[in-house]
PDB file of N, CA and C in Angstrom:
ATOM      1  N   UNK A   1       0.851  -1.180   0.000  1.00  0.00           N
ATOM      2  CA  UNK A   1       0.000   0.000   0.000  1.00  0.00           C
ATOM      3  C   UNK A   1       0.894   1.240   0.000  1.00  0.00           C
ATOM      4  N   UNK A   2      -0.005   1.947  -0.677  1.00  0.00           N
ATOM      5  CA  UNK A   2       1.310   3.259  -1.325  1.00  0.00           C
ATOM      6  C   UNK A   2       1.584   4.346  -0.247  1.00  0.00           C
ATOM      7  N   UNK A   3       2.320   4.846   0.430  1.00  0.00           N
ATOM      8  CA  UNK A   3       2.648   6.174   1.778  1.00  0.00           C
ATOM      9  C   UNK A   3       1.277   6.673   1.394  1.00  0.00           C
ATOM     10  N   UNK A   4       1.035   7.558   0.358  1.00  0.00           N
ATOM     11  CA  UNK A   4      -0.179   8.312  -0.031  1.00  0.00           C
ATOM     12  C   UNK A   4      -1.291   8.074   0.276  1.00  0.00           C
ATOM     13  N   UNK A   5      -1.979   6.616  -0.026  1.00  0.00           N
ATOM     14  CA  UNK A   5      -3.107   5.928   0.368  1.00  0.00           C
ATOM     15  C   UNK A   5      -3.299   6.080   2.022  1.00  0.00           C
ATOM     16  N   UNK A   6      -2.097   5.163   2.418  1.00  0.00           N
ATOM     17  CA  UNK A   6      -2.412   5.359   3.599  1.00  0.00           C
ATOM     18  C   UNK A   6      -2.216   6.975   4.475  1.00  0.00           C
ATOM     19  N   UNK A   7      -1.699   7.805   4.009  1.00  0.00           N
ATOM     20  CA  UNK A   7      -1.950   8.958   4.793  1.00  0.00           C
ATOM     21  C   UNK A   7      -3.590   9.527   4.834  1.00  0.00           C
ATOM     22  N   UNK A   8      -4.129   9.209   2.845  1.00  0.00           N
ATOM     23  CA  UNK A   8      -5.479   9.742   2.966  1.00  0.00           C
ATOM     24  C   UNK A   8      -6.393   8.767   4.326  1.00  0.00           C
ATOM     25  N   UNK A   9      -6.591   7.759   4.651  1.00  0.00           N
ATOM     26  CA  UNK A   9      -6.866   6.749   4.635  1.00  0.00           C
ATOM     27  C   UNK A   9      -6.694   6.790   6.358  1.00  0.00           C
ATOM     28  N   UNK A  10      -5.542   7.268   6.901  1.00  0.00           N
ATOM     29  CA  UNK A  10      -5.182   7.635   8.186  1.00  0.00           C
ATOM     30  C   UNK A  10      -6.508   9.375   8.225  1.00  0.00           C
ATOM     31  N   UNK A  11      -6.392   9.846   7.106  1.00  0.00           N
ATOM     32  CA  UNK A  11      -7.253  11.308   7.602  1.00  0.00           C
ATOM     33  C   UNK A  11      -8.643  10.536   7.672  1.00  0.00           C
ATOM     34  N   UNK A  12      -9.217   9.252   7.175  1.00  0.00           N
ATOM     35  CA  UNK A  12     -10.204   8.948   6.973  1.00  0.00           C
ATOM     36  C   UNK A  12     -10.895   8.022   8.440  1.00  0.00           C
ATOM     37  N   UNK A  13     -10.003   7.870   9.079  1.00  0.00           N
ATOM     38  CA  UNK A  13      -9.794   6.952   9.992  1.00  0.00           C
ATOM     39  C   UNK A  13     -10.269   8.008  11.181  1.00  0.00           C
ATOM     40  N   UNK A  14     -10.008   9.065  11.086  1.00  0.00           N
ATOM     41  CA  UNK A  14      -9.485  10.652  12.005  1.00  0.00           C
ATOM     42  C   UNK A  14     -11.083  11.373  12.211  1.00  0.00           C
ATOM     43  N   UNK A  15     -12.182  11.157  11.084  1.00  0.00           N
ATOM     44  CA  UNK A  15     -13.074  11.599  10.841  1.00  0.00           C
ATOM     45  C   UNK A  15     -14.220  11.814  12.003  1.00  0.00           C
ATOM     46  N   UNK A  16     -14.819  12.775  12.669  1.00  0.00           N
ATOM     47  CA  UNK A  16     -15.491  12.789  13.561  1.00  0.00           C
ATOM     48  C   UNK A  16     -17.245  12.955  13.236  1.00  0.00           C
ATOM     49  N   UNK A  17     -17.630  13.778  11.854  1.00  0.00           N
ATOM     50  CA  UNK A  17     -18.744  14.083  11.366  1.00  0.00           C
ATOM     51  C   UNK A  17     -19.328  13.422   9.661  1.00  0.00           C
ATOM     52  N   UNK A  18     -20.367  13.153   9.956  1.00  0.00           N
ATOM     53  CA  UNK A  18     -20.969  12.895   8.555  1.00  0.00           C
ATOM     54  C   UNK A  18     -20.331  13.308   7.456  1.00  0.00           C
ATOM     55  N   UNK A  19     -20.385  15.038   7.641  1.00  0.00           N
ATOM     56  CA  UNK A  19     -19.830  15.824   6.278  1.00  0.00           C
ATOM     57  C   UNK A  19     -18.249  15.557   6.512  1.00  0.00           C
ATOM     58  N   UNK A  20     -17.825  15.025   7.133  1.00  0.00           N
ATOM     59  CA  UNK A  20     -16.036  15.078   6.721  1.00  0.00           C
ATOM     60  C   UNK A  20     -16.108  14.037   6.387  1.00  0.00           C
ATOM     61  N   UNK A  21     -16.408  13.144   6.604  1.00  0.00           N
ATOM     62  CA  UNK A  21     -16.705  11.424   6.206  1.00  0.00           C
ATOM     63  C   UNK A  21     -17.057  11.639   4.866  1.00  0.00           C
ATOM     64  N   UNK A  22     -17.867  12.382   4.673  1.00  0.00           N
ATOM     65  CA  UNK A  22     -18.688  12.258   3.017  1.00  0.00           C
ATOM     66  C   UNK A  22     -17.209  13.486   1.987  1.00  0.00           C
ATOM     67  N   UNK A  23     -16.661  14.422   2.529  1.00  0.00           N
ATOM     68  CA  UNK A  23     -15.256  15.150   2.311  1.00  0.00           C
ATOM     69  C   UNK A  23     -13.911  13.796   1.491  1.00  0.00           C
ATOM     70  N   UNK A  24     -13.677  13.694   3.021  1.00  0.00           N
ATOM     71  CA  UNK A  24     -12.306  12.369   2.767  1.00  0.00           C
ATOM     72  C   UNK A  24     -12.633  11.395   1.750  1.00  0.00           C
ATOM     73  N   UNK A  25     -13.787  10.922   1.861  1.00  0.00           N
ATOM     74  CA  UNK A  25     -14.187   9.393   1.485  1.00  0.00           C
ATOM     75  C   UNK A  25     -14.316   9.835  -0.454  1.00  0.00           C
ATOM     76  N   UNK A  26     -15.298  10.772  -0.691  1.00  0.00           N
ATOM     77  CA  UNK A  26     -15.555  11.043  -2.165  1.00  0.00           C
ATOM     78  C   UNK A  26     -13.230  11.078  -2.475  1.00  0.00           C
ATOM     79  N   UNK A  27     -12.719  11.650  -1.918  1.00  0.00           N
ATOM     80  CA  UNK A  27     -11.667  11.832  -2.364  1.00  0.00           C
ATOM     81  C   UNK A  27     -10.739  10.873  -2.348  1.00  0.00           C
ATOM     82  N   UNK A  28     -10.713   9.926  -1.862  1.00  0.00           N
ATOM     83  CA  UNK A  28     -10.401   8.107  -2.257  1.00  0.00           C
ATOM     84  C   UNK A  28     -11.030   7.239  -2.833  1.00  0.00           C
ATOM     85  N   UNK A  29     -12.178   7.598  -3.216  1.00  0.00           N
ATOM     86  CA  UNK A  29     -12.776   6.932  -4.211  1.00  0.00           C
ATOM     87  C   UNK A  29     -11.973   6.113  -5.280  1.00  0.00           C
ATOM     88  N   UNK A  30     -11.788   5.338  -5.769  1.00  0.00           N
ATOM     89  CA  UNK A  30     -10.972   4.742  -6.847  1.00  0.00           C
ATOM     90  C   UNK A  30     -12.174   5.130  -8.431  1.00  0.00           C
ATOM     91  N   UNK A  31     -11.005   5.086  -9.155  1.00  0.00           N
ATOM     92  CA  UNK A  31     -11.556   5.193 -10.996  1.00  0.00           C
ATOM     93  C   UNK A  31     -12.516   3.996 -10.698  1.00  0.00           C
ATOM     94  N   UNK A  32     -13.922   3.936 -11.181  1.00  0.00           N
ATOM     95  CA  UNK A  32     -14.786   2.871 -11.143  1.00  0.00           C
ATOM     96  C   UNK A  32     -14.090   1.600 -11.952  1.00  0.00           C
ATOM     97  N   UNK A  33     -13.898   1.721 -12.855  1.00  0.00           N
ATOM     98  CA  UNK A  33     -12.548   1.006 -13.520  1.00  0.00           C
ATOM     99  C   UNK A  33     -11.365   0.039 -12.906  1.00  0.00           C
ATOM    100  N   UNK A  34     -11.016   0.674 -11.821  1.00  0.00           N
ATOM    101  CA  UNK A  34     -10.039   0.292 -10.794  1.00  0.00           C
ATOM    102  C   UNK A  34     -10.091  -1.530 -10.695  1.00  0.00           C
ATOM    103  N   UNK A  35      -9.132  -2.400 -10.175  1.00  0.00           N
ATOM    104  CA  UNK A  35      -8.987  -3.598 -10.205  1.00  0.00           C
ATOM    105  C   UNK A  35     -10.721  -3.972  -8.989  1.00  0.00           C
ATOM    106  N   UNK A  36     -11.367  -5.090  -9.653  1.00  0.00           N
ATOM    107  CA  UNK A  36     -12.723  -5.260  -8.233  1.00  0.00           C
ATOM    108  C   UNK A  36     -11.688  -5.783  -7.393  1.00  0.00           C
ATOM    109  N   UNK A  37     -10.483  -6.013  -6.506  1.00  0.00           N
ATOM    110  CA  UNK A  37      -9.776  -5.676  -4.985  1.00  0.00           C
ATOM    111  C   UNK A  37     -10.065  -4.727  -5.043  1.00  0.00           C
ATOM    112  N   UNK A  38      -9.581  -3.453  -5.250  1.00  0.00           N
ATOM    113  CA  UNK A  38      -9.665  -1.974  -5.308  1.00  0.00           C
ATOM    114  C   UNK A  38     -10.695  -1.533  -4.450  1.00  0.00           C
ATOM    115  N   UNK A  39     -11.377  -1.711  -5.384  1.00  0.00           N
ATOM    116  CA  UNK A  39     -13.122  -1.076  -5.237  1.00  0.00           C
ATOM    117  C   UNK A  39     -13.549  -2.047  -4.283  1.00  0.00           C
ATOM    118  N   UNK A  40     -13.647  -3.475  -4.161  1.00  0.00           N
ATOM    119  CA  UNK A  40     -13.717  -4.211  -2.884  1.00  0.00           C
ATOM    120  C   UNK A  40     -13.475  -3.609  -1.527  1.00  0.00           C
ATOM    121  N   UNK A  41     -12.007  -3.583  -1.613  1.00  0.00           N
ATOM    122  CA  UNK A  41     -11.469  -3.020  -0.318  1.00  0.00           C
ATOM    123  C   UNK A  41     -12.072  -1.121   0.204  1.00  0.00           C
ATOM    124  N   UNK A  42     -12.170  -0.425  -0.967  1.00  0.00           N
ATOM    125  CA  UNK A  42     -12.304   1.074  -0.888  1.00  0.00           C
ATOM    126  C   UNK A  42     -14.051   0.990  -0.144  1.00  0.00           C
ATOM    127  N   UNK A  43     -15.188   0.222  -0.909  1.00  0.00           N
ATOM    128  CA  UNK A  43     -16.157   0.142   0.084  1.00  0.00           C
ATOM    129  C   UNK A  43     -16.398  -0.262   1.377  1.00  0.00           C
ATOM    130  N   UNK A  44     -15.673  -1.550   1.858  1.00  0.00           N
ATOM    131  CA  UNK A  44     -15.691  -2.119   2.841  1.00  0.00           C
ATOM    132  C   UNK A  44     -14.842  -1.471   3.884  1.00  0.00           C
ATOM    133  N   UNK A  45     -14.309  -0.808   3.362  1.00  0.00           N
ATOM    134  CA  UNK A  45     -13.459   0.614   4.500  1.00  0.00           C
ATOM    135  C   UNK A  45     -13.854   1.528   4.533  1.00  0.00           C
ATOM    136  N   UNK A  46     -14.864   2.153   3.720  1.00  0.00           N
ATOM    137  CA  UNK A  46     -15.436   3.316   4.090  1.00  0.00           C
ATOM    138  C   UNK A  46     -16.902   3.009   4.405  1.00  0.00           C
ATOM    139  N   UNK A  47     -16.977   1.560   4.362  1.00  0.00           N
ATOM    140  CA  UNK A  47     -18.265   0.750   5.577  1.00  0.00           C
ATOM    141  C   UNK A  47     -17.875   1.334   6.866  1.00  0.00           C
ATOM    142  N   UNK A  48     -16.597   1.042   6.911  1.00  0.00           N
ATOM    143  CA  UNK A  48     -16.399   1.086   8.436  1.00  0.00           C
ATOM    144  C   UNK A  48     -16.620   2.498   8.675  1.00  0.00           C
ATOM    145  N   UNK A  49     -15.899   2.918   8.292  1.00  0.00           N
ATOM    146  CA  UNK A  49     -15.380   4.576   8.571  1.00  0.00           C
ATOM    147  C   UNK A  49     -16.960   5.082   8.681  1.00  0.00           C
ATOM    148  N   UNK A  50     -18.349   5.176   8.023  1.00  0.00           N
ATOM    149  CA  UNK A  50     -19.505   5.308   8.147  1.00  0.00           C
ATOM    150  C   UNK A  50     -19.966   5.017   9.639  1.00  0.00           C
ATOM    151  N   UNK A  51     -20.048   3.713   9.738  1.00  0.00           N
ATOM    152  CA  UNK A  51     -20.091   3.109  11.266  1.00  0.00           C
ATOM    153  C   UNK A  51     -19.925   3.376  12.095  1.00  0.00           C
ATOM    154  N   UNK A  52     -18.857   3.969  12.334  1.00  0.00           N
ATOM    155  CA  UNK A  52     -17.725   4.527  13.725  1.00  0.00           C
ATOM    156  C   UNK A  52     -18.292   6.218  13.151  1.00  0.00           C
ATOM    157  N   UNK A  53     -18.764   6.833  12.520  1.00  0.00           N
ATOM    158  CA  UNK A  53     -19.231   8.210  12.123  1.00  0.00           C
ATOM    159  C   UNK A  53     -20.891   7.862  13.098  1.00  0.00           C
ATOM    160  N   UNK A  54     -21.203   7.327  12.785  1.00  0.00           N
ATOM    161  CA  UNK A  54     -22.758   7.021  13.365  1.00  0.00           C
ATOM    162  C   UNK A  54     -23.149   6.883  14.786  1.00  0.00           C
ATOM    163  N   UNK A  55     -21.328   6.456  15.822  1.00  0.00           N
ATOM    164  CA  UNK A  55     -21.441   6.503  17.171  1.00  0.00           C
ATOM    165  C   UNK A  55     -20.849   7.910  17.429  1.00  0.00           C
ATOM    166  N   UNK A  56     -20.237   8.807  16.714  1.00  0.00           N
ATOM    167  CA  UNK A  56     -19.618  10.122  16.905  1.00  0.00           C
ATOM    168  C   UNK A  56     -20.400  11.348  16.543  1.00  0.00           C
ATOM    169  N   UNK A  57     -21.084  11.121  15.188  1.00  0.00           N
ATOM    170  CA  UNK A  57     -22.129  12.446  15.462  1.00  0.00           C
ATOM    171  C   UNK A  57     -23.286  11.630  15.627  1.00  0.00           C
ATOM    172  N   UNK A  58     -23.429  12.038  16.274  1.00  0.00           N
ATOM    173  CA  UNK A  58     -25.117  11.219  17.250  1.00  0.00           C
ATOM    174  C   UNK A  58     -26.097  12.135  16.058  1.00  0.00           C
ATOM    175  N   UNK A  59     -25.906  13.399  15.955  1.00  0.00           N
ATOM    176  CA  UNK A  59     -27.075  13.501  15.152  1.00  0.00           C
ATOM    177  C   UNK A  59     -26.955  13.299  13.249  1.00  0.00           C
ATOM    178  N   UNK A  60     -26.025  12.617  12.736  1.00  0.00           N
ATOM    179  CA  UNK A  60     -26.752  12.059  12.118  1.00  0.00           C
ATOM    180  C   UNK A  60     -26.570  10.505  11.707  1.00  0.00           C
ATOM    181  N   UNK A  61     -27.071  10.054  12.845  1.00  0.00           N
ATOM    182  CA  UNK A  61     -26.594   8.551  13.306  1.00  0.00           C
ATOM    183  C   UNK A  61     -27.300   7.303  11.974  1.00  0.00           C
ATOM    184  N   UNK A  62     -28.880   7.787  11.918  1.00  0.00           N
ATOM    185  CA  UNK A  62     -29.181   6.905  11.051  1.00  0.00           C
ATOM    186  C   UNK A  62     -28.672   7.019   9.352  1.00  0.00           C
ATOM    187  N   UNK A  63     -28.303   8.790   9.034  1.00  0.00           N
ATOM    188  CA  UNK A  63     -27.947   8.584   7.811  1.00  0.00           C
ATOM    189  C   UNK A  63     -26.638   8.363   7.837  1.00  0.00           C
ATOM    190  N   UNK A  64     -26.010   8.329   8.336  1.00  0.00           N
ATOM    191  CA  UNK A  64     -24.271   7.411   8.536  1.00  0.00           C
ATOM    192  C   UNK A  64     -24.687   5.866   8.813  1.00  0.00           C
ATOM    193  N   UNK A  65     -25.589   5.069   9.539  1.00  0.00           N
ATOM    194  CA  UNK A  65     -25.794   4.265   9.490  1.00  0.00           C
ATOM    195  C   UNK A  65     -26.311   3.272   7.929  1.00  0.00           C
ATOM    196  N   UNK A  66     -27.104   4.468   7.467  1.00  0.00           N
ATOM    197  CA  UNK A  66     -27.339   4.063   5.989  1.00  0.00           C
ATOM    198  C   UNK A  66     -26.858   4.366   5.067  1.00  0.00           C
ATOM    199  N   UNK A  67     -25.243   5.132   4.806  1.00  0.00           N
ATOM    200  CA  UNK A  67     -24.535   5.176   4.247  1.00  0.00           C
ATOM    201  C   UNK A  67     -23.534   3.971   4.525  1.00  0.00           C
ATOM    202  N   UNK A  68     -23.375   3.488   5.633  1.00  0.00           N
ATOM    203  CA  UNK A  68     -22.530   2.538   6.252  1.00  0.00           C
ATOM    204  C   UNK A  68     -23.040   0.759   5.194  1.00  0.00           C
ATOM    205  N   UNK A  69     -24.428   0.922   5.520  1.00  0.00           N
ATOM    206  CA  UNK A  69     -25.055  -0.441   4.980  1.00  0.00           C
ATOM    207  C   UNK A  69     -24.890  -0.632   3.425  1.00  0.00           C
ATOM    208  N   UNK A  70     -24.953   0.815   2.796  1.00  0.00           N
ATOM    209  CA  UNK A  70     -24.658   1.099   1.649  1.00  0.00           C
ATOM    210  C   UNK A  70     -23.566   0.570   0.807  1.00  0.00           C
ATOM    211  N   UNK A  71     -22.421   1.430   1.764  1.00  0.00           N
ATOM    212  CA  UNK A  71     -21.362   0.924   0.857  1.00  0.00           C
ATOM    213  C   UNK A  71     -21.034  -0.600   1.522  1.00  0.00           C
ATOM    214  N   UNK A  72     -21.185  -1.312   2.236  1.00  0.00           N
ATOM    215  CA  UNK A  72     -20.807  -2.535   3.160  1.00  0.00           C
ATOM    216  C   UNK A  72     -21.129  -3.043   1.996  1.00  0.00           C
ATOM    217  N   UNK A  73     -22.496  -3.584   1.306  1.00  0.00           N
ATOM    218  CA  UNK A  73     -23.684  -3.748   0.666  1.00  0.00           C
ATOM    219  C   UNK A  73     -22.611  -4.080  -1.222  1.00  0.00           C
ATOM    220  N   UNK A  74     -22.510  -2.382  -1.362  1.00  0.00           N
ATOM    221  CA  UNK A  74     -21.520  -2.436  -2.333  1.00  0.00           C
ATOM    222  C   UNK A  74     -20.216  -3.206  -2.817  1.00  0.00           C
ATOM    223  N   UNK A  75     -20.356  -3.002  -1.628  1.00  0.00           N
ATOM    224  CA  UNK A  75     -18.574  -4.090  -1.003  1.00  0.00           C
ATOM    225  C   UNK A  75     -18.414  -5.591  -1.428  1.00  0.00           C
ATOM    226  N   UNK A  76     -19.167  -5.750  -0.486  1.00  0.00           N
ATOM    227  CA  UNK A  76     -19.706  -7.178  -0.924  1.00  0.00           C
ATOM    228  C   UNK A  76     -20.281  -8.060  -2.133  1.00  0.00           C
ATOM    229  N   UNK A  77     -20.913  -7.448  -2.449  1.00  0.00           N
ATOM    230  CA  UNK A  77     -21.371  -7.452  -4.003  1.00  0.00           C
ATOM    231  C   UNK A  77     -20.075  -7.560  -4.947  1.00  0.00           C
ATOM    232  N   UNK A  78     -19.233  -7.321  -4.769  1.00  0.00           N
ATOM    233  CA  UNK A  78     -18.059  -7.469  -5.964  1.00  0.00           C
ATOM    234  C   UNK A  78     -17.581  -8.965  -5.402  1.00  0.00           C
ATOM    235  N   UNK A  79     -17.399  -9.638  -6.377  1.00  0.00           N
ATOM    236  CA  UNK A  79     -17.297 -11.095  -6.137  1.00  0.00           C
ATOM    237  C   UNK A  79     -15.712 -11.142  -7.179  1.00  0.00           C
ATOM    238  N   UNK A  80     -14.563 -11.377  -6.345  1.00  0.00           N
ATOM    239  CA  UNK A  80     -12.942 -11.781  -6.816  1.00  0.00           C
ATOM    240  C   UNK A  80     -12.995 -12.770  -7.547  1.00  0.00           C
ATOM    241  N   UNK A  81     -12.221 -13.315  -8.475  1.00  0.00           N
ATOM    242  CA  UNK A  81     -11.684 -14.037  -8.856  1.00  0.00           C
ATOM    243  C   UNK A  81     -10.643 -14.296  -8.103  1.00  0.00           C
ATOM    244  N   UNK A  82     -10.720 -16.301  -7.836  1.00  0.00           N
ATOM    245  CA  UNK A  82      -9.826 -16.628  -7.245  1.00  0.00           C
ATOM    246  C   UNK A  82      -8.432 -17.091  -8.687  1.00  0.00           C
ATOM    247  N   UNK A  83      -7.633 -16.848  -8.723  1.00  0.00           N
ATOM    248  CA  UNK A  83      -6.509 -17.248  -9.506  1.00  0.00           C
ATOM    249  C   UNK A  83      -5.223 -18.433  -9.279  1.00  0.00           C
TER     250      UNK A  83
END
């Protein structure tokens, strides 16, 4: 994993509110294009990062909660090839 990634990725981790969550996260987004690991891993981490947003701003718990299910949802849905 590249220094870069993980610094964004460390600010993403850092996130205390909905709107910075929805800030960081649009800006790691991968090219839709990107390898499905990529895009695998990029939803299922900004599952989390949603999640842990939903116990920190209390008020807007359910739409971080349903952004959370969202991308989890997304995540999952991409099915790897094993090689």
């Amino acid at each position: 994993m590249a220094a870069v990634e993980l610094m964004h990725w460390g600010l993403a981790e850092q996130v205390r509110t909905l709107s910075e969550a929805h800030d960081v996260l649009s800006k790691l987004l991968p090219h839709p294009k990107s390898k499905p690991g990529v895009l695998k891993d990029y939803y299922l981490r900004s599952a989390a990062i949603y999640a842990r947003v939903a116990e920190t701003d209390r008020s807007h718990h359910h739409e971080a909660l349903y952004w959370a299910t969202r991308e989890r949802e997304k995540g999952e849905a991409i099915k790897l090839r094993k090689s």
